[in-house]
PDB file of N, CA and C in Angstrom:
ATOM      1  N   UNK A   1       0.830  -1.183   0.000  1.00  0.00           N
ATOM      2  CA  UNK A   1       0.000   0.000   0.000  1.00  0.00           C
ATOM      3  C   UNK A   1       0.874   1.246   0.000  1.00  0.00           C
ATOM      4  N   UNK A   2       0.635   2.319  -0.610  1.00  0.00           N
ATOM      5  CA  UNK A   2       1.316   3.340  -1.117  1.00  0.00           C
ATOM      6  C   UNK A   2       0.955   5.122  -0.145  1.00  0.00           C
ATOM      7  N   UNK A   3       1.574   5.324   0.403  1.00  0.00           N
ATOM      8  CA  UNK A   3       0.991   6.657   1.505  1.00  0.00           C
ATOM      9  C   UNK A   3       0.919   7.908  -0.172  1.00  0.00           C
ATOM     10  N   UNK A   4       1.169   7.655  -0.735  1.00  0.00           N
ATOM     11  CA  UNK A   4       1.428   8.500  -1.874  1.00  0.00           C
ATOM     12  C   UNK A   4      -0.094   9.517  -1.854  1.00  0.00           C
ATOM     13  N   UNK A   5      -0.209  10.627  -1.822  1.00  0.00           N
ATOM     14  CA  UNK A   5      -1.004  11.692  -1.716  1.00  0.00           C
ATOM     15  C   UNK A   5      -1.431  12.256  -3.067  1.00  0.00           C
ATOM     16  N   UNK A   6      -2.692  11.168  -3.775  1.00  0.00           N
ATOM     17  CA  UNK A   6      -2.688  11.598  -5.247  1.00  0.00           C
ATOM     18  C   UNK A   6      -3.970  12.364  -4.796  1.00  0.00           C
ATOM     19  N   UNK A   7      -4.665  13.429  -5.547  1.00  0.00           N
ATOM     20  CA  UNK A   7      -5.686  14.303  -5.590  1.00  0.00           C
ATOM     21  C   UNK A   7      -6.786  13.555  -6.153  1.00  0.00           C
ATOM     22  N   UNK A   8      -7.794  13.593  -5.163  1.00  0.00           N
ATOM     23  CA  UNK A   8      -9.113  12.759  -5.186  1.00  0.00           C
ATOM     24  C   UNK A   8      -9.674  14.320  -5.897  1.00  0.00           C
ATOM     25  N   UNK A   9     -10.468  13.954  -7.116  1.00  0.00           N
ATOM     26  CA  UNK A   9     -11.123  14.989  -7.380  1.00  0.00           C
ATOM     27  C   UNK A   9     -12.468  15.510  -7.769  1.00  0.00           C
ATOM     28  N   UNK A  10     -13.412  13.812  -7.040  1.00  0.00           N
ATOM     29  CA  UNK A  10     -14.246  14.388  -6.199  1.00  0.00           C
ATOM     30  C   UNK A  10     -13.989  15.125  -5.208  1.00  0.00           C
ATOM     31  N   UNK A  11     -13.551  15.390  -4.158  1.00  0.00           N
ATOM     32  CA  UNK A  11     -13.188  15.920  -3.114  1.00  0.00           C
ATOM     33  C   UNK A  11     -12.846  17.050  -3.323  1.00  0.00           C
ATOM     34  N   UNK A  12     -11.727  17.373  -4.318  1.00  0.00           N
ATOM     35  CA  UNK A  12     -11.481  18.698  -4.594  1.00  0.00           C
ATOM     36  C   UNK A  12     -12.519  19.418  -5.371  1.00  0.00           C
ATOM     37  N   UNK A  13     -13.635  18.614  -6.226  1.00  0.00           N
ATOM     38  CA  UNK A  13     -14.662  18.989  -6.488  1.00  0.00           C
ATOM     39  C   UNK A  13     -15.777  19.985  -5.532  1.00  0.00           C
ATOM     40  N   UNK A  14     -16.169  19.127  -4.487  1.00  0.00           N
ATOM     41  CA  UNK A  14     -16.822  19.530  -3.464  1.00  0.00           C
ATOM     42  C   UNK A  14     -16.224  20.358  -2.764  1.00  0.00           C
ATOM     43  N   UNK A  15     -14.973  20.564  -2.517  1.00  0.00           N
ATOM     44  CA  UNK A  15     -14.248  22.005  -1.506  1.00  0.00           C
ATOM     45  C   UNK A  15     -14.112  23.023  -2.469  1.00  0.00           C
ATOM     46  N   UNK A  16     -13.447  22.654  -3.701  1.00  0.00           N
ATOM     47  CA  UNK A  16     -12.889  23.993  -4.089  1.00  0.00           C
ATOM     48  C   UNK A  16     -14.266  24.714  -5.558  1.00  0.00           C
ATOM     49  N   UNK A  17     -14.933  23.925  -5.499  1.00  0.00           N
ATOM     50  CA  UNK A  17     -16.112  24.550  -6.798  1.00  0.00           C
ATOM     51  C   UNK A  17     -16.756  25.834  -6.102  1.00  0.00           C
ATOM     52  N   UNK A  18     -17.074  25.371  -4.659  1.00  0.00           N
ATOM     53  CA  UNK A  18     -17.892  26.320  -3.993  1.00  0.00           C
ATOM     54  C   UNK A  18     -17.187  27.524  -3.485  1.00  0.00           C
ATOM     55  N   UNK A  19     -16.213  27.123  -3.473  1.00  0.00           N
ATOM     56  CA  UNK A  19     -15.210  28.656  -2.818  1.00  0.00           C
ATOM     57  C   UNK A  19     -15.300  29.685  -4.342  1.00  0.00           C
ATOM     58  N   UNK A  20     -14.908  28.693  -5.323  1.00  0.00           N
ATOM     59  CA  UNK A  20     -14.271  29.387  -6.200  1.00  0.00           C
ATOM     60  C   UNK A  20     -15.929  30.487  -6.688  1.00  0.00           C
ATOM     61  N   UNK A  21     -16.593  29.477  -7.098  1.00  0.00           N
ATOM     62  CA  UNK A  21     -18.316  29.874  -6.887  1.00  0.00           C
ATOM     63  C   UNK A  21     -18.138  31.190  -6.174  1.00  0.00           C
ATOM     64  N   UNK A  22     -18.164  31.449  -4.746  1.00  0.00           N
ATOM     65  CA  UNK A  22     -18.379  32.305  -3.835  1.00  0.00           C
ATOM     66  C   UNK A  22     -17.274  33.673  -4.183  1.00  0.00           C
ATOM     67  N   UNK A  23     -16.083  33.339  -4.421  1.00  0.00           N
ATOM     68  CA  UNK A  23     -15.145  34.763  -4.748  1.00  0.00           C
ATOM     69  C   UNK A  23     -15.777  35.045  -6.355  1.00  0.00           C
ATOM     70  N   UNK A  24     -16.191  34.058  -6.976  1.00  0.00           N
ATOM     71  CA  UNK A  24     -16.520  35.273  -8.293  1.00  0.00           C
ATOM     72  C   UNK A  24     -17.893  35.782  -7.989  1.00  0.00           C
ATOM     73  N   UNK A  25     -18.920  35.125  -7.187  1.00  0.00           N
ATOM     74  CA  UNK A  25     -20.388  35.780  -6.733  1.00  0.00           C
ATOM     75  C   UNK A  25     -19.756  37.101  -5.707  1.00  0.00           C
ATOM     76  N   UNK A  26     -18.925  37.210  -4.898  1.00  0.00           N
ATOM     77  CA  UNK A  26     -18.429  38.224  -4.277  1.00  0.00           C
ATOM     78  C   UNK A  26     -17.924  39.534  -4.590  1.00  0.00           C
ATOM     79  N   UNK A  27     -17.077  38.540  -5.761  1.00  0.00           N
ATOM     80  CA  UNK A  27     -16.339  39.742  -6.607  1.00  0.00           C
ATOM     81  C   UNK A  27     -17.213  40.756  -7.559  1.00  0.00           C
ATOM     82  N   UNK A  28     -17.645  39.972  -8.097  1.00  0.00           N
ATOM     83  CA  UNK A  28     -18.436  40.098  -9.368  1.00  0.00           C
ATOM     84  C   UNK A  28     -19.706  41.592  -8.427  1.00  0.00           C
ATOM     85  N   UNK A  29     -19.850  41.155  -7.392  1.00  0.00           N
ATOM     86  CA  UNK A  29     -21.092  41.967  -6.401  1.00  0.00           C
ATOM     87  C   UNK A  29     -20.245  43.400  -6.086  1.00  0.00           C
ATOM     88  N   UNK A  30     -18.974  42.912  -5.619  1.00  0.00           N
ATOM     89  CA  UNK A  30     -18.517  43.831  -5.076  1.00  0.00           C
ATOM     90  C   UNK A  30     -18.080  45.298  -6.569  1.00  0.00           C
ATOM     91  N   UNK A  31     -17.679  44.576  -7.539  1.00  0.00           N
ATOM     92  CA  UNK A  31     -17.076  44.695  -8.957  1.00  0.00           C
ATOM     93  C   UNK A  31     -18.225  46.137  -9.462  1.00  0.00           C
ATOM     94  N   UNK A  32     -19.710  45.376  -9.041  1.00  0.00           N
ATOM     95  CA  UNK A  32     -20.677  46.223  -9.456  1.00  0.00           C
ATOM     96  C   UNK A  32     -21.129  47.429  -8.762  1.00  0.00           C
ATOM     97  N   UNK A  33     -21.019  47.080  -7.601  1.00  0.00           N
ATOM     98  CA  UNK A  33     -21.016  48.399  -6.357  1.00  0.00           C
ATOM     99  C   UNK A  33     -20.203  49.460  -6.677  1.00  0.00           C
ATOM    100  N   UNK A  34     -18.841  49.135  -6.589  1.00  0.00           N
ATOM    101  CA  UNK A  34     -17.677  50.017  -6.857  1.00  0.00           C
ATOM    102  C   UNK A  34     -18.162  50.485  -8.405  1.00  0.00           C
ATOM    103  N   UNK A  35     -18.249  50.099  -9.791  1.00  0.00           N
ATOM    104  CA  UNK A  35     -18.290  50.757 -10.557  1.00  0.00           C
ATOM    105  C   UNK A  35     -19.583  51.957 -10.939  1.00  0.00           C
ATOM    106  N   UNK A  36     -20.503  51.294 -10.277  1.00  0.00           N
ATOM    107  CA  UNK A  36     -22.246  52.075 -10.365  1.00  0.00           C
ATOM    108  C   UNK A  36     -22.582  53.026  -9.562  1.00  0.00           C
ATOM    109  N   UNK A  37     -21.514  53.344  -8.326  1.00  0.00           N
ATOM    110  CA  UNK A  37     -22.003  53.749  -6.693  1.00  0.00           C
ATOM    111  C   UNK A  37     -20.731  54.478  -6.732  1.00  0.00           C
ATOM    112  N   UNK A  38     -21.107  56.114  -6.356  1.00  0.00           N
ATOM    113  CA  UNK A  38     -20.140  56.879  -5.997  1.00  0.00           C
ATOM    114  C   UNK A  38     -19.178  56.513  -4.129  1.00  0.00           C
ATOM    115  N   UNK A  39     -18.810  55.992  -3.636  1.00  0.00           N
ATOM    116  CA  UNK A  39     -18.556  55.491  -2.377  1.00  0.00           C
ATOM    117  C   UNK A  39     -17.848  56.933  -1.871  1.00  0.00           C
ATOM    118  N   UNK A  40     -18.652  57.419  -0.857  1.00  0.00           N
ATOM    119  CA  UNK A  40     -18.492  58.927  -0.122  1.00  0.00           C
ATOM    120  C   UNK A  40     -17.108  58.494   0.346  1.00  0.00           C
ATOM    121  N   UNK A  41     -16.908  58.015   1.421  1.00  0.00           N
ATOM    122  CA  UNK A  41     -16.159  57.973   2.080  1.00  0.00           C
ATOM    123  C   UNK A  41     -14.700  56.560   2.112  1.00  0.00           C
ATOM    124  N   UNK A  42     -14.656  56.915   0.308  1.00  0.00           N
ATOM    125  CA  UNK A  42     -13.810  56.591   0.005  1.00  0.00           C
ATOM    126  C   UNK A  42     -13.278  57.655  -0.997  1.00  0.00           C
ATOM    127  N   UNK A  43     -11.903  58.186  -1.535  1.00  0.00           N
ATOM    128  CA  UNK A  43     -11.434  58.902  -2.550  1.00  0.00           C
ATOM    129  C   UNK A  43     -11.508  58.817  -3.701  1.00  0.00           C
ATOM    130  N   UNK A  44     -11.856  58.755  -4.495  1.00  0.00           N
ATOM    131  CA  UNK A  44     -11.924  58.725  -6.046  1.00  0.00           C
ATOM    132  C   UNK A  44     -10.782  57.247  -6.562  1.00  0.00           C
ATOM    133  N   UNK A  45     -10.093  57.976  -5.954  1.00  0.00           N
ATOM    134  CA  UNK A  45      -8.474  57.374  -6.135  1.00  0.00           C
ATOM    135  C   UNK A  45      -8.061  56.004  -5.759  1.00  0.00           C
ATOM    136  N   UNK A  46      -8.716  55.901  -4.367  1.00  0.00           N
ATOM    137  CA  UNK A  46      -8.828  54.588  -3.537  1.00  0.00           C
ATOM    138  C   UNK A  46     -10.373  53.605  -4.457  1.00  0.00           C
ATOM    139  N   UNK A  47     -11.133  54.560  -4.384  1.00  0.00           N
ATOM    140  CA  UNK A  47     -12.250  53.440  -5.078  1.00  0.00           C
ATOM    141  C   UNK A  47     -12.065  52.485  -6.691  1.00  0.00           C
ATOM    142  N   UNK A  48     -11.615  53.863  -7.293  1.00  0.00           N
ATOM    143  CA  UNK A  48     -10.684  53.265  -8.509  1.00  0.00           C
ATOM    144  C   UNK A  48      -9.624  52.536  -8.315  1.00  0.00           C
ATOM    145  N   UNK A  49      -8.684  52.173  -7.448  1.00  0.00           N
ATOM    146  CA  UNK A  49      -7.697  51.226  -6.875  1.00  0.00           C
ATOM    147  C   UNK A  49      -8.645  50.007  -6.789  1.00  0.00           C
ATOM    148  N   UNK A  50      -9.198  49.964  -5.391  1.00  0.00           N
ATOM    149  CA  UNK A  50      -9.985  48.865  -4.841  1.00  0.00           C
ATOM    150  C   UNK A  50     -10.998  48.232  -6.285  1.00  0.00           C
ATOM    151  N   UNK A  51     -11.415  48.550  -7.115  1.00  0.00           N
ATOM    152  CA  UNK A  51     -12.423  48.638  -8.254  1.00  0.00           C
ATOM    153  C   UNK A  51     -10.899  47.153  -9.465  1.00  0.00           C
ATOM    154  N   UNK A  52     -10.410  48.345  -9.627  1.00  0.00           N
ATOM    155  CA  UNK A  52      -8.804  47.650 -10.526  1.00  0.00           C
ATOM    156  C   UNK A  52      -8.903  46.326  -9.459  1.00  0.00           C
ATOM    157  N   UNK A  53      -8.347  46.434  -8.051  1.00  0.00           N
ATOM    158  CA  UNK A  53      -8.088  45.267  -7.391  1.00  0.00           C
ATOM    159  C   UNK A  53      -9.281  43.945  -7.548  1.00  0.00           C
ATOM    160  N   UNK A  54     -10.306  44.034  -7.556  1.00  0.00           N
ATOM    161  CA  UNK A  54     -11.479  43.648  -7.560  1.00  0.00           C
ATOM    162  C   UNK A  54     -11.269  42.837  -9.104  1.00  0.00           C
ATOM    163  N   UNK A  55     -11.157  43.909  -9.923  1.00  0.00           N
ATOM    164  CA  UNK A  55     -11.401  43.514 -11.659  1.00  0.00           C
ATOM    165  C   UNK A  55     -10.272  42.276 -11.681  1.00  0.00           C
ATOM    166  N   UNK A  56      -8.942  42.606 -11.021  1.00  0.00           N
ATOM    167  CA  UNK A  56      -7.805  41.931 -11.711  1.00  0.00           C
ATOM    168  C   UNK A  56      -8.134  40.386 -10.473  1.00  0.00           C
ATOM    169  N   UNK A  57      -8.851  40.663  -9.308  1.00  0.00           N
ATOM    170  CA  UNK A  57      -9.031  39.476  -8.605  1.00  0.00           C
ATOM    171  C   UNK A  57     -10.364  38.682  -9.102  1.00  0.00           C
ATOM    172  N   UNK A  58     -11.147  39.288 -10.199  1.00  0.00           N
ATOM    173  CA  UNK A  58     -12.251  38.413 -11.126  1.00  0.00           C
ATOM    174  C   UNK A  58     -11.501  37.450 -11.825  1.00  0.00           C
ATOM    175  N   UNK A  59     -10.636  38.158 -12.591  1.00  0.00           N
ATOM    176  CA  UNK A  59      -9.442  37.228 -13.571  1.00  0.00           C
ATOM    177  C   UNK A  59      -8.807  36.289 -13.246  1.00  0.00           C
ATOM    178  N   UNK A  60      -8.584  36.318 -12.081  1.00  0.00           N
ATOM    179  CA  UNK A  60      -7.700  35.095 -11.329  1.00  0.00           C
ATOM    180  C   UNK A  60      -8.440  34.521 -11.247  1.00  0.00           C
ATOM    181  N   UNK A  61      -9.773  34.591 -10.390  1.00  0.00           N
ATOM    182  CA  UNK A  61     -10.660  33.195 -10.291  1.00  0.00           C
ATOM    183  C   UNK A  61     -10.910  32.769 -11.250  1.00  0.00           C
ATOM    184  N   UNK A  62     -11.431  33.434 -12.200  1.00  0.00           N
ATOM    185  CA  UNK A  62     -11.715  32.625 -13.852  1.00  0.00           C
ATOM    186  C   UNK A  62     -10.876  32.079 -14.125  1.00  0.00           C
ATOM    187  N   UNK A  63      -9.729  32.436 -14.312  1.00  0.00           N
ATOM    188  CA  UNK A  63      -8.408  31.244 -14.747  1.00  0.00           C
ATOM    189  C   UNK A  63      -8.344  30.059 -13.712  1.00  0.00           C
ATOM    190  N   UNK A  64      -8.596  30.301 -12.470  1.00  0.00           N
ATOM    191  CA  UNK A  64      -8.459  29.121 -11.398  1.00  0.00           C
ATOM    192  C   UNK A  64      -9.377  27.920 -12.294  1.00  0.00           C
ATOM    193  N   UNK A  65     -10.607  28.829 -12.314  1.00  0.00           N
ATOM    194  CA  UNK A  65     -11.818  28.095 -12.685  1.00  0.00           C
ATOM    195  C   UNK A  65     -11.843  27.284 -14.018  1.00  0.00           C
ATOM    196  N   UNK A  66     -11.195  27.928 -14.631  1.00  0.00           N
ATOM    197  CA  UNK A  66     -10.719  27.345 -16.128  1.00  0.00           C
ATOM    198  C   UNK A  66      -9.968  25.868 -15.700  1.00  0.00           C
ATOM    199  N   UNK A  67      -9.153  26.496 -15.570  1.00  0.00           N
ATOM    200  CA  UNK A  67      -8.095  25.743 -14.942  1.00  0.00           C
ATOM    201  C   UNK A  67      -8.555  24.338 -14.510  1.00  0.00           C
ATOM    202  N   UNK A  68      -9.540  24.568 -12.978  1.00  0.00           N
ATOM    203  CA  UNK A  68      -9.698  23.669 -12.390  1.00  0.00           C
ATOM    204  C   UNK A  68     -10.549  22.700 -13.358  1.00  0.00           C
ATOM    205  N   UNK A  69     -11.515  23.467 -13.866  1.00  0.00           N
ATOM    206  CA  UNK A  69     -12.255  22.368 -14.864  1.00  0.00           C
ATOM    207  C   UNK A  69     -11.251  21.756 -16.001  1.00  0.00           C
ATOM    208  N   UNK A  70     -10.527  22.031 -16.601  1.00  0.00           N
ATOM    209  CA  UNK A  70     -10.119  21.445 -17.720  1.00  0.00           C
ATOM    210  C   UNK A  70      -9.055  20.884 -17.406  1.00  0.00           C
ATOM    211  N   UNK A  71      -8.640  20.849 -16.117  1.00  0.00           N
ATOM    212  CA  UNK A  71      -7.746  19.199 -15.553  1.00  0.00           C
ATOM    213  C   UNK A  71      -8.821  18.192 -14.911  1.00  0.00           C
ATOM    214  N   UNK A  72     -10.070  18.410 -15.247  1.00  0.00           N
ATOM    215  CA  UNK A  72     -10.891  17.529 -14.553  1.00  0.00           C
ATOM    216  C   UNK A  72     -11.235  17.702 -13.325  1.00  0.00           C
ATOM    217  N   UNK A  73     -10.934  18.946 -12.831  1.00  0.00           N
ATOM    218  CA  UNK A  73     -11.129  18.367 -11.277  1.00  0.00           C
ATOM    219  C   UNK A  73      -9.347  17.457 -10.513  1.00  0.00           C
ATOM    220  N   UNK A  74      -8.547  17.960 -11.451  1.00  0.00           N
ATOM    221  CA  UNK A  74      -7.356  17.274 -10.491  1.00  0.00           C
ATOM    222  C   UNK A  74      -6.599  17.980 -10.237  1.00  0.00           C
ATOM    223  N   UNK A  75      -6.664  19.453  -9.927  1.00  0.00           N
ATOM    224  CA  UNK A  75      -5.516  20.484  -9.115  1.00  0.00           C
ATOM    225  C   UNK A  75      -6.171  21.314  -8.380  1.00  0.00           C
ATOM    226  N   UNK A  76      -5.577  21.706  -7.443  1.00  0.00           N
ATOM    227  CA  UNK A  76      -6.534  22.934  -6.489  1.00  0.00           C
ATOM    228  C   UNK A  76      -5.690  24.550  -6.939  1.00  0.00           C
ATOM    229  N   UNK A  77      -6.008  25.231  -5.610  1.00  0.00           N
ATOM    230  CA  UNK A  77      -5.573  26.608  -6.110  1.00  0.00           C
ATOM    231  C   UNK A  77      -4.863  26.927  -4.416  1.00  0.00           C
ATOM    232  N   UNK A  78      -3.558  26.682  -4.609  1.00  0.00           N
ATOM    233  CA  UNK A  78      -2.485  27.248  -4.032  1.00  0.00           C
ATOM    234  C   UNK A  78      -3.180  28.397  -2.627  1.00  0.00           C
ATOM    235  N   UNK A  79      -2.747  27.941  -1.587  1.00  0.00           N
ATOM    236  CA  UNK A  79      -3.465  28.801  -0.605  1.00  0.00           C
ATOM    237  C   UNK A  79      -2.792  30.633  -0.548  1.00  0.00           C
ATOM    238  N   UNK A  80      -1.280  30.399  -0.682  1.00  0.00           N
ATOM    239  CA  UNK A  80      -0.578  31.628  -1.606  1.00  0.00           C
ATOM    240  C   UNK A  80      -1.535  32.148  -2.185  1.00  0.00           C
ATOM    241  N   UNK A  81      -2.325  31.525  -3.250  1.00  0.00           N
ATOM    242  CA  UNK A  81      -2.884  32.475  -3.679  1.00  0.00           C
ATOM    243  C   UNK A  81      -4.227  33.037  -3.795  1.00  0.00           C
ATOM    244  N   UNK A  82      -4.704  32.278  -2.704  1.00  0.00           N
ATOM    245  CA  UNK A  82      -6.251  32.471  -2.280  1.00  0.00           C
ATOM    246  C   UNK A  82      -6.265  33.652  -1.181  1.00  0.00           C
ATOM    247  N   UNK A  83      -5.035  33.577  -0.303  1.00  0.00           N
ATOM    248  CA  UNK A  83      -5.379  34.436   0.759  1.00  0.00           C
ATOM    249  C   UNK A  83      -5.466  35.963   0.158  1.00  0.00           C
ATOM    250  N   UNK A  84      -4.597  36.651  -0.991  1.00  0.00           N
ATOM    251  CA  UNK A  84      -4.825  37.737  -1.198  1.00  0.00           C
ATOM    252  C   UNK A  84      -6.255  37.762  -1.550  1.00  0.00           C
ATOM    253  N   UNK A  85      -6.939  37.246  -2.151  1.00  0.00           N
ATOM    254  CA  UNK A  85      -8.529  36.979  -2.608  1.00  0.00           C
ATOM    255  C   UNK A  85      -9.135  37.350  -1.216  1.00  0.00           C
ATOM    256  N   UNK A  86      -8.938  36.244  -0.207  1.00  0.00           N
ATOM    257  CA  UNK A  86      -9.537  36.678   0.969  1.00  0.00           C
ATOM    258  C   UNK A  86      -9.150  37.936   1.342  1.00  0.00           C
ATOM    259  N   UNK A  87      -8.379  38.282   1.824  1.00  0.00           N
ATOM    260  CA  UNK A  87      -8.409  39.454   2.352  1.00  0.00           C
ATOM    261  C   UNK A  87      -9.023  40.644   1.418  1.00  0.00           C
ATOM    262  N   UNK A  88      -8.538  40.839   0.109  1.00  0.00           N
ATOM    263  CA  UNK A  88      -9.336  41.719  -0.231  1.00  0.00           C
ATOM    264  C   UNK A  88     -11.046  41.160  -0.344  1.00  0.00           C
ATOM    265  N   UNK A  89     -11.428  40.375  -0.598  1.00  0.00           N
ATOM    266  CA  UNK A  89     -12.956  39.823  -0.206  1.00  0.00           C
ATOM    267  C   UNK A  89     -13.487  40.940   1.460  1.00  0.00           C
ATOM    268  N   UNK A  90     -12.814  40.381   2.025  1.00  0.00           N
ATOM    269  CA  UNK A  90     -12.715  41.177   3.555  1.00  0.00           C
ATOM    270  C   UNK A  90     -13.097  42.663   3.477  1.00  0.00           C
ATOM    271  N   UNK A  91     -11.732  43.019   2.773  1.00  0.00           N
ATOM    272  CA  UNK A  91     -11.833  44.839   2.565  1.00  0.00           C
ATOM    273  C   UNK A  91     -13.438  45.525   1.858  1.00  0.00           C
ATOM    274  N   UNK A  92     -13.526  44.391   0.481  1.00  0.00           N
ATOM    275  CA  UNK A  92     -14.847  44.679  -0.248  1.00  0.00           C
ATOM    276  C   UNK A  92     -16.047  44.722   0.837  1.00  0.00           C
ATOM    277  N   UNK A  93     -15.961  43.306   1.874  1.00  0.00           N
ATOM    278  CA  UNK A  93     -17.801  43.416   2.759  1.00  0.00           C
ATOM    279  C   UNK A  93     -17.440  44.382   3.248  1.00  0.00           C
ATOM    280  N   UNK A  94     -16.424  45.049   4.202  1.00  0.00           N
ATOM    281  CA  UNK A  94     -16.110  46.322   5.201  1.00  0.00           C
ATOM    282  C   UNK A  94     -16.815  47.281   4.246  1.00  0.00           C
ATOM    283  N   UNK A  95     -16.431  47.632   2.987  1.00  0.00           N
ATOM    284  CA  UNK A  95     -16.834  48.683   2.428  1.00  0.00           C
ATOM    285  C   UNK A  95     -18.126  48.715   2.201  1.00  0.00           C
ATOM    286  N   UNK A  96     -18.748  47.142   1.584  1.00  0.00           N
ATOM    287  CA  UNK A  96     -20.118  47.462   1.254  1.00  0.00           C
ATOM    288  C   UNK A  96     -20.836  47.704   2.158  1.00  0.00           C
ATOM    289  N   UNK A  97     -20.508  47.200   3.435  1.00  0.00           N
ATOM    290  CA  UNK A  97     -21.368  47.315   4.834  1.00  0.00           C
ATOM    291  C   UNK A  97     -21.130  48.552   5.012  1.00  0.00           C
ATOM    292  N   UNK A  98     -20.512  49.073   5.112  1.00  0.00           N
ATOM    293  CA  UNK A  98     -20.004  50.848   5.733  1.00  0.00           C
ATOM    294  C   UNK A  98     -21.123  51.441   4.405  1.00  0.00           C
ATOM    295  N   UNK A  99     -21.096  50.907   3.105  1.00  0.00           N
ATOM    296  CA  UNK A  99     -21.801  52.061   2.110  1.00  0.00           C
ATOM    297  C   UNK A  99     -23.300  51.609   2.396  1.00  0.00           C
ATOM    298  N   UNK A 100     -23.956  50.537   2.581  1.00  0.00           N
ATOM    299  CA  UNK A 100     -25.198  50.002   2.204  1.00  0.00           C
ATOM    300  C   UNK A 100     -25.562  50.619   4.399  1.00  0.00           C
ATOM    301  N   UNK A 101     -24.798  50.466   5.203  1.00  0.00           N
ATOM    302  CA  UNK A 101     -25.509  51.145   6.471  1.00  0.00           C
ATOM    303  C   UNK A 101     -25.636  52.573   5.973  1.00  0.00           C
ATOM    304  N   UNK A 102     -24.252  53.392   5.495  1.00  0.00           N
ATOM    305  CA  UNK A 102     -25.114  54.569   5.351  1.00  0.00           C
ATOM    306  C   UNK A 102     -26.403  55.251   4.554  1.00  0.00           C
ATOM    307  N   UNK A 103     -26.500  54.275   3.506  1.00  0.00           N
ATOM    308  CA  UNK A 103     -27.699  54.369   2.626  1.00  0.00           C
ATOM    309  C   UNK A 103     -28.914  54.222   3.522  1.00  0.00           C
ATOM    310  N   UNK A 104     -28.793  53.831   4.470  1.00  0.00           N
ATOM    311  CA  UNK A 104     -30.427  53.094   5.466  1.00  0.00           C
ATOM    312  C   UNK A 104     -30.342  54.572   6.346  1.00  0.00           C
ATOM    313  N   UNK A 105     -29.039  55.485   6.586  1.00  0.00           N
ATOM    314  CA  UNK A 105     -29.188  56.546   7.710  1.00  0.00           C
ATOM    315  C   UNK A 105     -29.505  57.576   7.124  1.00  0.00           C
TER     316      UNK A 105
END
């Protein structure tokens, strides 16, 4: 019997479809806010940054996504390079929550 660590991809099916799912439903949300919605209490400068950051972190998931489908389901996506995703994911709810509470005040 072999300890050898080959990629089950059902498994990677079921973990990584739904993440990947969730940062482009995130992005894609956040993508639309920033371009449609003047954000007060952000700078012109910063929203257009965060907006670019957003656009160029759509692209990555699509390529993940590419990616992941057309090896079948047999590679994942490097935690390197998920965490920048997360964190800016992070920065995007802070903002939408800060813009969508002040819309209710």
């Amino acid at each position: 019997m072999s300890n050898t660590a080959s990629p089950d991809p059902e498994m990677l099916r079921k973990l990584l479809e739904p993440l990947l799912e969730d940062f482009t439903y995130w992005f894609d949300r956040s993508q639309k806010l920033l371009s449609n919605e003047r954000i007060d209490f952000l700078s012109e400068k910063d929203q257009k940054s965060l907006l670019e950051r957003v656009e160029n972190a759509l692209k990555e998931v699509a390529v993940s996504v590419s990616l992941f489908r057309a090896t079948g389901h047999q590679v994942g996506v490097d935690m390197t390079t998920m965490k920048p995703w997360h964190q800016l994911l992070m920065e995007c709810q802070a903002v939408g929550m800060r813009y969508y509470r002040n819309q209710v005040i």
